[in-house]
Protein backbone atom coordinates (compact mmCIF):
# COMPACT_ATOMS: atom_id res chain seq x y z
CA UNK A 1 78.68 -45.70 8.81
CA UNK A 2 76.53 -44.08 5.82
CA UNK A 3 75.15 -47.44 4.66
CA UNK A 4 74.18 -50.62 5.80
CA UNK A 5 75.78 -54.13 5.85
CA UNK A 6 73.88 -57.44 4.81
CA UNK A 7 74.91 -60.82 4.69
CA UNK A 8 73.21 -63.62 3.63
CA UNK A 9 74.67 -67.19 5.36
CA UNK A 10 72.92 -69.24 3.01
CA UNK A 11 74.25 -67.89 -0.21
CA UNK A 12 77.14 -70.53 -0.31
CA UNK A 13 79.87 -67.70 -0.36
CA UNK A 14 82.14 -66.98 3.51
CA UNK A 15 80.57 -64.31 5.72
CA UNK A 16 83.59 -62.41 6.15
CA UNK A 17 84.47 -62.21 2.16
CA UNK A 18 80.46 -60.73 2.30
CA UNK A 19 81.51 -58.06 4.38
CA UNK A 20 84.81 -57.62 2.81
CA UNK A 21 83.14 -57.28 -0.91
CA UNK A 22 80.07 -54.80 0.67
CA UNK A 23 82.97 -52.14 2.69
CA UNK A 24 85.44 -52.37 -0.11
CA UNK A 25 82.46 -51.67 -2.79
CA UNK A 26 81.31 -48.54 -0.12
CA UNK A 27 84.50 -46.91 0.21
CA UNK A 28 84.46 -47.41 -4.32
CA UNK A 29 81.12 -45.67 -4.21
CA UNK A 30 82.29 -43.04 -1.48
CA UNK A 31 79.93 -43.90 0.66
CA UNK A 32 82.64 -44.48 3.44
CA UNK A 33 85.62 -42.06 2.75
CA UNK A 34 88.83 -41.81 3.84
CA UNK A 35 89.57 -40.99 7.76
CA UNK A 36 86.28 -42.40 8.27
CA UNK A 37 85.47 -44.85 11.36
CA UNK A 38 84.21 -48.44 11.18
CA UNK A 39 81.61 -49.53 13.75
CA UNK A 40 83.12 -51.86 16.12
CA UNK A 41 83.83 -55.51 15.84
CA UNK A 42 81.16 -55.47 18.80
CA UNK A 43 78.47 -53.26 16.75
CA UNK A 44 78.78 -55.01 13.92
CA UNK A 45 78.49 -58.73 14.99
CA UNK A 46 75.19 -57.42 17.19
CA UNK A 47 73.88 -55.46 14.25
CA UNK A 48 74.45 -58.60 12.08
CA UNK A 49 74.03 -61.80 14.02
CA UNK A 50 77.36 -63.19 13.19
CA UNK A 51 80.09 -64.49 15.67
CA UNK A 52 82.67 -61.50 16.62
CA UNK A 53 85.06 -63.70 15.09
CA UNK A 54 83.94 -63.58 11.57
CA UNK A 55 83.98 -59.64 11.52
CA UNK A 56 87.53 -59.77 13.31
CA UNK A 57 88.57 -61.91 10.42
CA UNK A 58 86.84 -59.45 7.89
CA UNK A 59 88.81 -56.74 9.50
CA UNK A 60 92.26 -58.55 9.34
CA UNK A 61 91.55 -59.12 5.65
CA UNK A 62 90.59 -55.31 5.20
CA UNK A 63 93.37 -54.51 6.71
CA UNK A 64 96.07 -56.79 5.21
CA UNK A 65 95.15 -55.33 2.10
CA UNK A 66 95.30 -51.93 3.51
CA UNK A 67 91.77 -50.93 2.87
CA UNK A 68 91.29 -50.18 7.04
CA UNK A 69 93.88 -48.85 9.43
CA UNK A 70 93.55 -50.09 13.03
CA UNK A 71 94.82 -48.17 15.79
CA UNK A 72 94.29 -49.92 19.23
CA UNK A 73 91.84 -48.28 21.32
CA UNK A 74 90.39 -45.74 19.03
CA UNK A 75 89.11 -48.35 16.37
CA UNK A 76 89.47 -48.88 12.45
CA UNK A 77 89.63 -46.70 9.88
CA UNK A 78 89.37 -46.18 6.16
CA UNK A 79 92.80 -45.80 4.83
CA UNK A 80 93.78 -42.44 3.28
CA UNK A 81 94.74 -44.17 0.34
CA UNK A 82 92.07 -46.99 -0.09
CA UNK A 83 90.28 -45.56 -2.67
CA UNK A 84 93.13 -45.96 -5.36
CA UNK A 85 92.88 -49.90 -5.04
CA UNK A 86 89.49 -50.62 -3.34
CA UNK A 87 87.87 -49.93 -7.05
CA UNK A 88 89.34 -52.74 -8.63
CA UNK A 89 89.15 -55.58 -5.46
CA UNK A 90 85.31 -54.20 -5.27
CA UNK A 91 84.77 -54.91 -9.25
CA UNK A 92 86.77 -58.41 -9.06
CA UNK A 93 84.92 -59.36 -5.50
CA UNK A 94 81.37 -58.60 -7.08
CA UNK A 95 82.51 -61.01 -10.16
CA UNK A 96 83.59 -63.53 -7.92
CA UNK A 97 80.69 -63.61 -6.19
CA UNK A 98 78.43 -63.63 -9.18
CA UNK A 99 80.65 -66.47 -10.84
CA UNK A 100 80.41 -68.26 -7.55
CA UNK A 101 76.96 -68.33 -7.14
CA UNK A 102 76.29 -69.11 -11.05
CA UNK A 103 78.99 -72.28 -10.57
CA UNK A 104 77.14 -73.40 -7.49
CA UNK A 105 73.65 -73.78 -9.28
CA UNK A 106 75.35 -75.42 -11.73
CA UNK A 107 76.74 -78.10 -9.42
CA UNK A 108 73.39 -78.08 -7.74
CA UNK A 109 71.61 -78.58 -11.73
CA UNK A 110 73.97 -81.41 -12.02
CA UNK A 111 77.29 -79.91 -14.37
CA UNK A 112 80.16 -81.57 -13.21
CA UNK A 113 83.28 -79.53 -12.95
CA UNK A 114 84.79 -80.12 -16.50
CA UNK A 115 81.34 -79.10 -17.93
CA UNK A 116 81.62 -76.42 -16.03
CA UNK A 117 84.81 -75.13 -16.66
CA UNK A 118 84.73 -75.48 -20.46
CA UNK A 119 81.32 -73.01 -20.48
CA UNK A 120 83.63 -71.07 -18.22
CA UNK A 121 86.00 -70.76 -20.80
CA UNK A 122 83.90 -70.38 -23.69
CA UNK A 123 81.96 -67.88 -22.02
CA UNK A 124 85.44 -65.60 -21.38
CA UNK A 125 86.08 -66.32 -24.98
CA UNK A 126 82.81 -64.66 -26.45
CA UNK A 127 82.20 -61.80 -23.43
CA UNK A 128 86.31 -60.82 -24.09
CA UNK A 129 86.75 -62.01 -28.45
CA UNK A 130 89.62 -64.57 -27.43
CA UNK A 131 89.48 -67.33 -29.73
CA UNK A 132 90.45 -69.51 -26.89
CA UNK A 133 90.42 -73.31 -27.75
CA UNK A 134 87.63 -75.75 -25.18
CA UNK A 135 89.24 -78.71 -24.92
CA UNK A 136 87.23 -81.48 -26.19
């Protein structure tokens, strides 16, 4: 693998969806192509410190979306045509993240969830020029 994986079990946001978000966005970058072999479920919970179980589960995911194709006993692969979707579930994983970690400090600040939700929403409405109504 071209590039290196980090997760980070503090940031509040699943281990598994880490490493989901960081191979999808690789493969959108090119730096994993298509054909090309994942390290092992093995290698990769050694060379990360997680439980074998949270990269199987990473894998699944990868591959239930057909990002990865698993063939038993030679490993995981990109897919051939993972690069067509990847793109989008990379841009919509890293805002998911970003809008996780931003709704978590505001829990941790003290914004309850309807707070939260209408800067949400008023946020969406001046980023994207809807003229959405905040409830009041």
């Amino acid at each position: 693998m071209s590039f290196r994986l980090n997760v980070d079990p503090r940031s509040g946001y699943p281990i598994y969806l880490q490493i989901v978000a960081q191979i999808e966005r690789a493969i959108a970058l090119g730096l994993l192509r298509p054909g090309e072999q994942l390290p092992t479920v093995k290698q990769l919970a050694s060379e990360l410190l997680v439980n074998p179980s949270t990269i199987s589960r990473a894998m699944r995911e990868l591959e239930y979306h057909r990002v990865i194709v698993s063939h038993a006993g030679r490993g995981s692969f990109v897919a051939e045509n993972a690069t067509v979707s990847v793109a989008t579930n990379a841009a919509t994983s890293t805002v998911a993240t970003s809008l996780g970690a931003a709704l978590r400090e505001a829990r941790e600040l003290g914004v309850d969830a309807e707070t939260a939700r209408e800067l949400v929403e008023r946020t969406l409405a001046s980023v994207y020029g809807e003229q959405k109504a905040v409830n009041s």
